[in-house]
C-alpha atoms as a PDB file:
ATOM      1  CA  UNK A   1     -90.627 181.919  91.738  1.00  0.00           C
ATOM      2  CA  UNK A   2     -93.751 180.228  92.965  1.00  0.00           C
ATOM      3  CA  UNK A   3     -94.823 179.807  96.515  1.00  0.00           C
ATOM      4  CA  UNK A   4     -93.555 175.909  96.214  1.00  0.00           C
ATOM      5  CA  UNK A   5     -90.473 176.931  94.690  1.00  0.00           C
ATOM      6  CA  UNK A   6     -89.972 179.168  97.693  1.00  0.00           C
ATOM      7  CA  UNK A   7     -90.485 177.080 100.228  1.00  0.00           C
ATOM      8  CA  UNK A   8     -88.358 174.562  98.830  1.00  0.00           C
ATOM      9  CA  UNK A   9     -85.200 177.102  98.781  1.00  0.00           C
ATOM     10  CA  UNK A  10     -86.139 178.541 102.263  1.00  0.00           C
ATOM     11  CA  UNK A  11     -85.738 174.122 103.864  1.00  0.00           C
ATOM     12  CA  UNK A  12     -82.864 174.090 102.159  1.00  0.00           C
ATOM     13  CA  UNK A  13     -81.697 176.877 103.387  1.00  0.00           C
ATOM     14  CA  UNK A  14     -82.378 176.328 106.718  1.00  0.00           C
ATOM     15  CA  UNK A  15     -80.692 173.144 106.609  1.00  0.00           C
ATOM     16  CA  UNK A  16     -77.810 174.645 104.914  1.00  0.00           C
ATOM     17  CA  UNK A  17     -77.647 176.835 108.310  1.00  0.00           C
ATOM     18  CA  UNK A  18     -78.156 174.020 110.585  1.00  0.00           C
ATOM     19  CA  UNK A  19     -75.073 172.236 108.921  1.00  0.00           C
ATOM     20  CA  UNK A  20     -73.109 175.520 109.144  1.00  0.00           C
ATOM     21  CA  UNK A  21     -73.505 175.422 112.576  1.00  0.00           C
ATOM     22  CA  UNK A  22     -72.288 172.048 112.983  1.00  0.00           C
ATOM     23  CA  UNK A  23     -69.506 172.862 111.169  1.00  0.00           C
ATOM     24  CA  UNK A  24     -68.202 175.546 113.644  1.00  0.00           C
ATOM     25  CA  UNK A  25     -69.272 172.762 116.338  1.00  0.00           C
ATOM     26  CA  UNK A  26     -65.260 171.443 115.308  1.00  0.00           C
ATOM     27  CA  UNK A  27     -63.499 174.106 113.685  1.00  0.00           C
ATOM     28  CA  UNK A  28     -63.068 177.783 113.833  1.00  0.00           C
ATOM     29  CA  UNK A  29     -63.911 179.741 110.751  1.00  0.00           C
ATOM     30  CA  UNK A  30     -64.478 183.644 109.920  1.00  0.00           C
ATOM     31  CA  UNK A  31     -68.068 184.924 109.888  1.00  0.00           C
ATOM     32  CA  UNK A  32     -67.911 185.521 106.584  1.00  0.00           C
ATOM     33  CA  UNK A  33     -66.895 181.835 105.460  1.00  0.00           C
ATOM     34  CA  UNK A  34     -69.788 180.911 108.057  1.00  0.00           C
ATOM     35  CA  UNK A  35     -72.644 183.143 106.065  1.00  0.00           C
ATOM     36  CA  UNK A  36     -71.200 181.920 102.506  1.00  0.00           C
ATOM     37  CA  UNK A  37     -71.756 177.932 103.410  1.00  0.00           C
ATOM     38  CA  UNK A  38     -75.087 178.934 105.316  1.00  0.00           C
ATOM     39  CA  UNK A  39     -76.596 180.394 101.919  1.00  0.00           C
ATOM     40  CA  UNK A  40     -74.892 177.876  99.846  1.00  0.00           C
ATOM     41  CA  UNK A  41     -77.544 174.981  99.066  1.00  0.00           C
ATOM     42  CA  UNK A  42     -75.406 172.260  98.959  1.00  0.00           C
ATOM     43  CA  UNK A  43     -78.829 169.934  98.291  1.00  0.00           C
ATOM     44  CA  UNK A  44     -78.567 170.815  94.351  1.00  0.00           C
ATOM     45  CA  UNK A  45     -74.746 169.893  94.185  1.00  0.00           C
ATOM     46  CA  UNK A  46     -75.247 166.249  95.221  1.00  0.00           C
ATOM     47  CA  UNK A  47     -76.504 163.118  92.812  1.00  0.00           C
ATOM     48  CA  UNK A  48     -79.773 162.263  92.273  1.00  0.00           C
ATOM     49  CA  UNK A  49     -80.923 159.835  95.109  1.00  0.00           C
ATOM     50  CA  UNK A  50     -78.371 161.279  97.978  1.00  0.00           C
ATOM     51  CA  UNK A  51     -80.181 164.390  98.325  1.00  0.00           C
ATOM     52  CA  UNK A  52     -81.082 162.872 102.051  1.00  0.00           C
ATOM     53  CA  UNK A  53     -77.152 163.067 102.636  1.00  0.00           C
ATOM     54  CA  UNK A  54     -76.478 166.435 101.397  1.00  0.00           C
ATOM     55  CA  UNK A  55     -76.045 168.383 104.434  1.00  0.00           C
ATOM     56  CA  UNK A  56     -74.208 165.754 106.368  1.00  0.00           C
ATOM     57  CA  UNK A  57     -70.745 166.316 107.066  1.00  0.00           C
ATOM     58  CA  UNK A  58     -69.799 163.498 104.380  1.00  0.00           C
ATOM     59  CA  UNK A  59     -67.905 163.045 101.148  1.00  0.00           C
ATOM     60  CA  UNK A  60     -70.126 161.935  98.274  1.00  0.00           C
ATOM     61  CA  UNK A  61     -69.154 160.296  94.930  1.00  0.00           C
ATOM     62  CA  UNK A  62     -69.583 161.743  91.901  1.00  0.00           C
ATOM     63  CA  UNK A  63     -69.101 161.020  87.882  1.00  0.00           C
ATOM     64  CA  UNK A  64     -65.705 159.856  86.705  1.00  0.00           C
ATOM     65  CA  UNK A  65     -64.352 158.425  90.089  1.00  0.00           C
ATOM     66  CA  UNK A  66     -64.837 162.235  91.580  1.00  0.00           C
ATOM     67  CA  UNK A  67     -66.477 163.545  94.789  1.00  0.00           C
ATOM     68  CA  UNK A  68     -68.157 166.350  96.374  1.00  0.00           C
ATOM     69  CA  UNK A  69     -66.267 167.170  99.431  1.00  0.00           C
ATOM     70  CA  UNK A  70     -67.380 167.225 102.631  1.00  0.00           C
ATOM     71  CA  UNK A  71     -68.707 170.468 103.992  1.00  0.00           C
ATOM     72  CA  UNK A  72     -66.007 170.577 106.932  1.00  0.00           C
ATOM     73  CA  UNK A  73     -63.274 169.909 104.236  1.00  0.00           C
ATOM     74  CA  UNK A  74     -64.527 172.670 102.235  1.00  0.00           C
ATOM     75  CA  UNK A  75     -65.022 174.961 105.115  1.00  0.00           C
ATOM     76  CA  UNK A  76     -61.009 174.232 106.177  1.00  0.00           C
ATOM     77  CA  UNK A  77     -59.663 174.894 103.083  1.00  0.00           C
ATOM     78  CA  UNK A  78     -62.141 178.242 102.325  1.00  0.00           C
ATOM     79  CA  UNK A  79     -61.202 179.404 105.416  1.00  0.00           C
ATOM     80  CA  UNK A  80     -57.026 178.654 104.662  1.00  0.00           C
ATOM     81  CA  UNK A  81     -58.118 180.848 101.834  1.00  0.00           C
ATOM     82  CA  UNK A  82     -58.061 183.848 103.280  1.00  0.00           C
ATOM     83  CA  UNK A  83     -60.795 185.401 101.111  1.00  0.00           C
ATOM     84  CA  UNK A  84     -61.447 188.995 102.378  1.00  0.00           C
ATOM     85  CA  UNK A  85     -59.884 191.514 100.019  1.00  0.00           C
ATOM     86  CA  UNK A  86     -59.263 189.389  97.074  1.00  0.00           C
ATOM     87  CA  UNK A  87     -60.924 189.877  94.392  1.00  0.00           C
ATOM     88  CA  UNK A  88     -60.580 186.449  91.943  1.00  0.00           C
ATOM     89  CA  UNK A  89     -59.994 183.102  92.004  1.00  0.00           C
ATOM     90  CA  UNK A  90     -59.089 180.081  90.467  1.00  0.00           C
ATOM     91  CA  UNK A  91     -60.040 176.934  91.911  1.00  0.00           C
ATOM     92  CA  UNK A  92     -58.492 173.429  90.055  1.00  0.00           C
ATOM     93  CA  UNK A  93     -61.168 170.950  89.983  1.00  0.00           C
ATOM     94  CA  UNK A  94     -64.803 171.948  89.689  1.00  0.00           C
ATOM     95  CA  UNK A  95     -66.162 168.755  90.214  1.00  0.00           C
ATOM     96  CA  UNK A  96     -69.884 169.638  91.013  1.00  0.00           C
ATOM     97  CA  UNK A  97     -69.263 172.828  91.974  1.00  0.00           C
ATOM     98  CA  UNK A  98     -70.400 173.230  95.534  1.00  0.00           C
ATOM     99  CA  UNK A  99     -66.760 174.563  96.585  1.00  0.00           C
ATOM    100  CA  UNK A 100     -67.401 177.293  93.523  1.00  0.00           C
ATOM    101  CA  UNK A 101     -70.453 178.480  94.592  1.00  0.00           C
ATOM    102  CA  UNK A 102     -69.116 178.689  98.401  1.00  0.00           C
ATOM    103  CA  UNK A 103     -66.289 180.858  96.843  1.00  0.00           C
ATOM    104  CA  UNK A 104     -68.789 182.711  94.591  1.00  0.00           C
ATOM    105  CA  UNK A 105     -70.255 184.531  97.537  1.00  0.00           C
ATOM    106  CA  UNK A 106     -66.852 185.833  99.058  1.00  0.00           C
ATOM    107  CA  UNK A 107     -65.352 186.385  96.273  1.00  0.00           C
ATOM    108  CA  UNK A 108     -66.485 188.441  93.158  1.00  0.00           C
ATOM    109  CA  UNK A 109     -64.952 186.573  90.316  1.00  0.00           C
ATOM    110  CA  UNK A 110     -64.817 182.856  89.948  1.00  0.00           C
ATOM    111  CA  UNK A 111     -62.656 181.114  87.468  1.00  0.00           C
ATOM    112  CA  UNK A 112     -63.214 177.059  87.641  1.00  0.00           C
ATOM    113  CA  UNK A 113     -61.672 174.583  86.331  1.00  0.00           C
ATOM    114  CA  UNK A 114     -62.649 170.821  85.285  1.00  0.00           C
ATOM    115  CA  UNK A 115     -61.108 167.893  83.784  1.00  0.00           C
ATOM    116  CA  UNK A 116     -63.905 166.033  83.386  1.00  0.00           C
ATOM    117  CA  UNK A 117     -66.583 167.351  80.805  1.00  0.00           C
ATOM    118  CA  UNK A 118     -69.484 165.742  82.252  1.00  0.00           C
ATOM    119  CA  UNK A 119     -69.215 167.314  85.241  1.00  0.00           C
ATOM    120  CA  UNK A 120     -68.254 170.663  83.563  1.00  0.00           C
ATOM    121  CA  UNK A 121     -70.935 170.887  81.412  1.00  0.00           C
ATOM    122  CA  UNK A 122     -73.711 169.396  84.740  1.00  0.00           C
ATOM    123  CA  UNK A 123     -71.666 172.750  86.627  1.00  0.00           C
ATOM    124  CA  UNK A 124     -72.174 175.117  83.927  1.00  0.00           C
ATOM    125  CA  UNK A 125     -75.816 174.484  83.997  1.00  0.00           C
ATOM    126  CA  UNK A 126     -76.366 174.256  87.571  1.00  0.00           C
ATOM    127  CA  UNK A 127     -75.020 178.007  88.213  1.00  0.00           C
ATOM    128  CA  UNK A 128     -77.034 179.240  84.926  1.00  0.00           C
ATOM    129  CA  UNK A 129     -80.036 177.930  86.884  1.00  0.00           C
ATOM    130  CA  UNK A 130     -78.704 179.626  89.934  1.00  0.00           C
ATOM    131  CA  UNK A 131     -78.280 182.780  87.744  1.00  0.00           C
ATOM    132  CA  UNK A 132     -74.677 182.752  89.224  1.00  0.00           C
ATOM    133  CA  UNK A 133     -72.907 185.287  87.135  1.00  0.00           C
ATOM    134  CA  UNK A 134     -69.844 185.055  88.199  1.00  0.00           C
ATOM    135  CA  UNK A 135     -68.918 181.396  87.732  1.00  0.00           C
ATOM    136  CA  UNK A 136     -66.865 180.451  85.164  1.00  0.00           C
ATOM    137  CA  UNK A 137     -65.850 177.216  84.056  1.00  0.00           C
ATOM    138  CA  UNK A 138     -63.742 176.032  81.776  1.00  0.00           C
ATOM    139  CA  UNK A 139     -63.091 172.281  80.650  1.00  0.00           C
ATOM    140  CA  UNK A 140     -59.362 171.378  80.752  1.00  0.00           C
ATOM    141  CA  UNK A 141     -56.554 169.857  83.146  1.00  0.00           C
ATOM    142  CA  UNK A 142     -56.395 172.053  85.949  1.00  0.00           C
ATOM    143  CA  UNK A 143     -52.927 171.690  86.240  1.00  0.00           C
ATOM    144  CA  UNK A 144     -52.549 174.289  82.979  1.00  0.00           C
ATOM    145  CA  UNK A 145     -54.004 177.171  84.967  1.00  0.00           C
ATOM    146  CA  UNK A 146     -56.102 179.679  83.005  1.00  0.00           C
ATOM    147  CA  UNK A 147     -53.667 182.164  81.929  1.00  0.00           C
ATOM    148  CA  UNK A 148     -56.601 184.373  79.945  1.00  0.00           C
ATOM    149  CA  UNK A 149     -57.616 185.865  83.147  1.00  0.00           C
ATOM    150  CA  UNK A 150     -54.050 185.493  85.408  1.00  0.00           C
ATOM    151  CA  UNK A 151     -52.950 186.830  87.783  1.00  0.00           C
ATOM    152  CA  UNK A 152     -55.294 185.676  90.676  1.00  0.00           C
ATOM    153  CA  UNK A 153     -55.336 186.688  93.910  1.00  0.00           C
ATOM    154  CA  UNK A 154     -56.069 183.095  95.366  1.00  0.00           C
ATOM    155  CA  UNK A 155     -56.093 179.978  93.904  1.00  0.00           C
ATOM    156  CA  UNK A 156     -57.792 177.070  95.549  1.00  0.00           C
ATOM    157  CA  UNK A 157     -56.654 172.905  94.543  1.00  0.00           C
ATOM    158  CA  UNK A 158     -59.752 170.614  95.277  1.00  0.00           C
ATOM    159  CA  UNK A 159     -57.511 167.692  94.529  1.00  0.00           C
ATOM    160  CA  UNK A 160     -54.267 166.001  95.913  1.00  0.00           C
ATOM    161  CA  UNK A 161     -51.215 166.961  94.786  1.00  0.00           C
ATOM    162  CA  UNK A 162     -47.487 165.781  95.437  1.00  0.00           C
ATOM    163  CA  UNK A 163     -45.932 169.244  94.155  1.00  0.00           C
ATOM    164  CA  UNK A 164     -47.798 172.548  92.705  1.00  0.00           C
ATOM    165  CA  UNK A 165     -47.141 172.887  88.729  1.00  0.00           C
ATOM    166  CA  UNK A 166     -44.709 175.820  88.830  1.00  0.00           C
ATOM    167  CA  UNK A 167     -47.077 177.616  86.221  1.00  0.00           C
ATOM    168  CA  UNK A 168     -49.598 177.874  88.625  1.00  0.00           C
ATOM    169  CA  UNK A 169     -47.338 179.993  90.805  1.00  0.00           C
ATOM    170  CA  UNK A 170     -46.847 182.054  87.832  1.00  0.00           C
ATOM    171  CA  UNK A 171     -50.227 183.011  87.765  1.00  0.00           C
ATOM    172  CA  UNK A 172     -50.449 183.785  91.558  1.00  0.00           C
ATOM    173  CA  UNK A 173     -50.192 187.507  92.346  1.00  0.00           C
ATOM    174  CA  UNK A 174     -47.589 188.689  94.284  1.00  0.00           C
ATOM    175  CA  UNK A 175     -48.873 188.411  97.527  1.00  0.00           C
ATOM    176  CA  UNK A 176     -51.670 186.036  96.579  1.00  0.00           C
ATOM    177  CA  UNK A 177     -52.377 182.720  98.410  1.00  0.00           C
ATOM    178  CA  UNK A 178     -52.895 179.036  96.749  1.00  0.00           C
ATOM    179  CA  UNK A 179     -54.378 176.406  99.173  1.00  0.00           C
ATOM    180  CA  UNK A 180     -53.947 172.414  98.763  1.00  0.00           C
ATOM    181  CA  UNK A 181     -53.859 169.494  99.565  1.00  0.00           C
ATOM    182  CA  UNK A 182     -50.773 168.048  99.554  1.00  0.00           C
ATOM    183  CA  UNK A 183     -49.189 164.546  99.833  1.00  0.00           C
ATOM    184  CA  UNK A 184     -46.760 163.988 102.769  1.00  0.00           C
ATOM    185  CA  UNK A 185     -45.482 160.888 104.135  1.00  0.00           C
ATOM    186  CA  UNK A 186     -48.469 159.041 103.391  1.00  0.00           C
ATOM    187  CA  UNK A 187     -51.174 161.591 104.709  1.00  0.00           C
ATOM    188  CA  UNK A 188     -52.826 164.832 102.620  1.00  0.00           C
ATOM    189  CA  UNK A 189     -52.192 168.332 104.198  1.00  0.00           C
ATOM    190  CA  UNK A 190     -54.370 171.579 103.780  1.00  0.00           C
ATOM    191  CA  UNK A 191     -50.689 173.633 102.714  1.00  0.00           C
ATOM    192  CA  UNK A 192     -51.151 177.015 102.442  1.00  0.00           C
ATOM    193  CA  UNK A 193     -48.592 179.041 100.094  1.00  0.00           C
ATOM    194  CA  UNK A 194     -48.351 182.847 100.554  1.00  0.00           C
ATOM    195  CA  UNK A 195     -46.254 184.560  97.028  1.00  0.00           C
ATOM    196  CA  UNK A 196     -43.860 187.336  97.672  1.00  0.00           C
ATOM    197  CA  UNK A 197     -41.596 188.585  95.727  1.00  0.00           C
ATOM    198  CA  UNK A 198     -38.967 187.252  97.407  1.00  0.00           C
ATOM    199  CA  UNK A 199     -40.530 183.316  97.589  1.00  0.00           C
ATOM    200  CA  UNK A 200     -43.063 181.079  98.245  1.00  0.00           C
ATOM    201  CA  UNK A 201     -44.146 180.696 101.951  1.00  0.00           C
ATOM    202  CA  UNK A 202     -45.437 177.230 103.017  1.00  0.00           C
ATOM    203  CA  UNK A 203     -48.066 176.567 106.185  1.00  0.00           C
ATOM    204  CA  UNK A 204     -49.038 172.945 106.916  1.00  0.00           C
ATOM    205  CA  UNK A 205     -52.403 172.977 108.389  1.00  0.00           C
ATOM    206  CA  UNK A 206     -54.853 170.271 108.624  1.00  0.00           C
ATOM    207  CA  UNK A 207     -55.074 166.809 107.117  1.00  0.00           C
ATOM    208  CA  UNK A 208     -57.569 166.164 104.676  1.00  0.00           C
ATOM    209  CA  UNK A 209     -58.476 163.402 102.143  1.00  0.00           C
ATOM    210  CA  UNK A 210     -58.910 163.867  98.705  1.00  0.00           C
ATOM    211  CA  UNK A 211     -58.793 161.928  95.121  1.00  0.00           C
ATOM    212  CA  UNK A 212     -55.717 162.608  93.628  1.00  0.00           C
ATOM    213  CA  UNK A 213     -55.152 165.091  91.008  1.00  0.00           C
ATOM    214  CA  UNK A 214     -54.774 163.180  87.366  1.00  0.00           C
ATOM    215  CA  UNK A 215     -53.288 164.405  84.336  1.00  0.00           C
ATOM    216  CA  UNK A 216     -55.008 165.839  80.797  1.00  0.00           C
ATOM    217  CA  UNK A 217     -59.079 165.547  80.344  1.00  0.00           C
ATOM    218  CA  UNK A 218     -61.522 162.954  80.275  1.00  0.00           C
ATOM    219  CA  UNK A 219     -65.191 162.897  78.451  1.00  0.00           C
END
């Protein structure tokens, strides 16, 4: 890496920093979740031309009617998470895969899923560049899961949902937690689902906004 190259990285860390602290300016999160969005340059997860925006706490559009969510959504629903101790994840909807590389540094083994190839195959590369090992993602309709590597020990929805695809629970641990947003009475709620063997245990916790989950895969 060349003195340019590490300058660049060390601004963007910084602001990545400067926008975790904002973050914990409004909500409370563990020290942990802090540290991951701190070192997570959110800057190279962004289009081309809103670099400017990229560490304001704003939604911003992506490829095939998607978006990057906004750094205090993504720290809520991290944080609903519950990351320490588990050990993989599956998050539904890649999109550019900011959230994934938040997750990547709490958790050791990321499984990703996108139902849009464009931004799949723009994801893919951007972690290779990153020489993030332990990304993977997979082009398909997130509702399907990814059975190959099931169970998980969380599993993370980055888009609306009215119910959770009963398959999905089936490849939730026992005692694993799946975190979405769900559609209620005309608002989206961070709902938090803890698996027992006994049932599924529901937690409303925070409203939210984002693009609706949509059936099969798009080019």
């Amino acid at each position: 890496m060349t003195k340019i190259d590490n300058f660049a990285l060390k601004i963007r860390l910084e602001k990545s920093k400067k926008m975790a602290d904002e973050i914990i300016k409004i909500c409370q999160i563990d020290k942990s979740v802090y540290t991951a969005l701190a070192n997570s340059e959110r800057e190279l997860f962004v289009p081309k031309g809103f670099g400017k925006h990229a560490y304001k706490l704003d939604a911003l559009p992506l490829a095939g009617n998607q978006w990057i969510s906004s750094p205090l959504t993504v720290a809520k629903m991290t944080e609903a998470l519950t990351c320490r101790g588990a050990d993989n994840v599956l998050e539904i909807g890649c999109g550019s895969g900011y959230q994934a590389l938040v997750l990547s540094k709490l958790i050791r083994r990321v499984f990703s899923i996108e139902r849009v190839e464009r931004l799949a195959k723009e994801a893919k590369e951007r972690f290779k560049q990153l020489g993030m090992h332990n990304i993977n993602v997979r082009y398909d309709d997130g509702q399907n899961g990814w059975k190959d590597f099931a169970p998980y020990d969380r599993i993370l929805f980055s888009a609306a949902a009215k119910e959770i695809p009963a398959k999905l629970f089936e490849q939730l641990k026992i005692g694993g937690i799946l975190v979405a947003p769900i559609e209620k009475d005309g608002k989206q709620i961070i709902t938090k689902y803890t698996k027992t063997k006994e049932k599924i245990h529901k937690q409303e916790l925070d409203n939210c906004l984002f693009v609706p989950i949509v059936e099969g895969k798009t080019r």
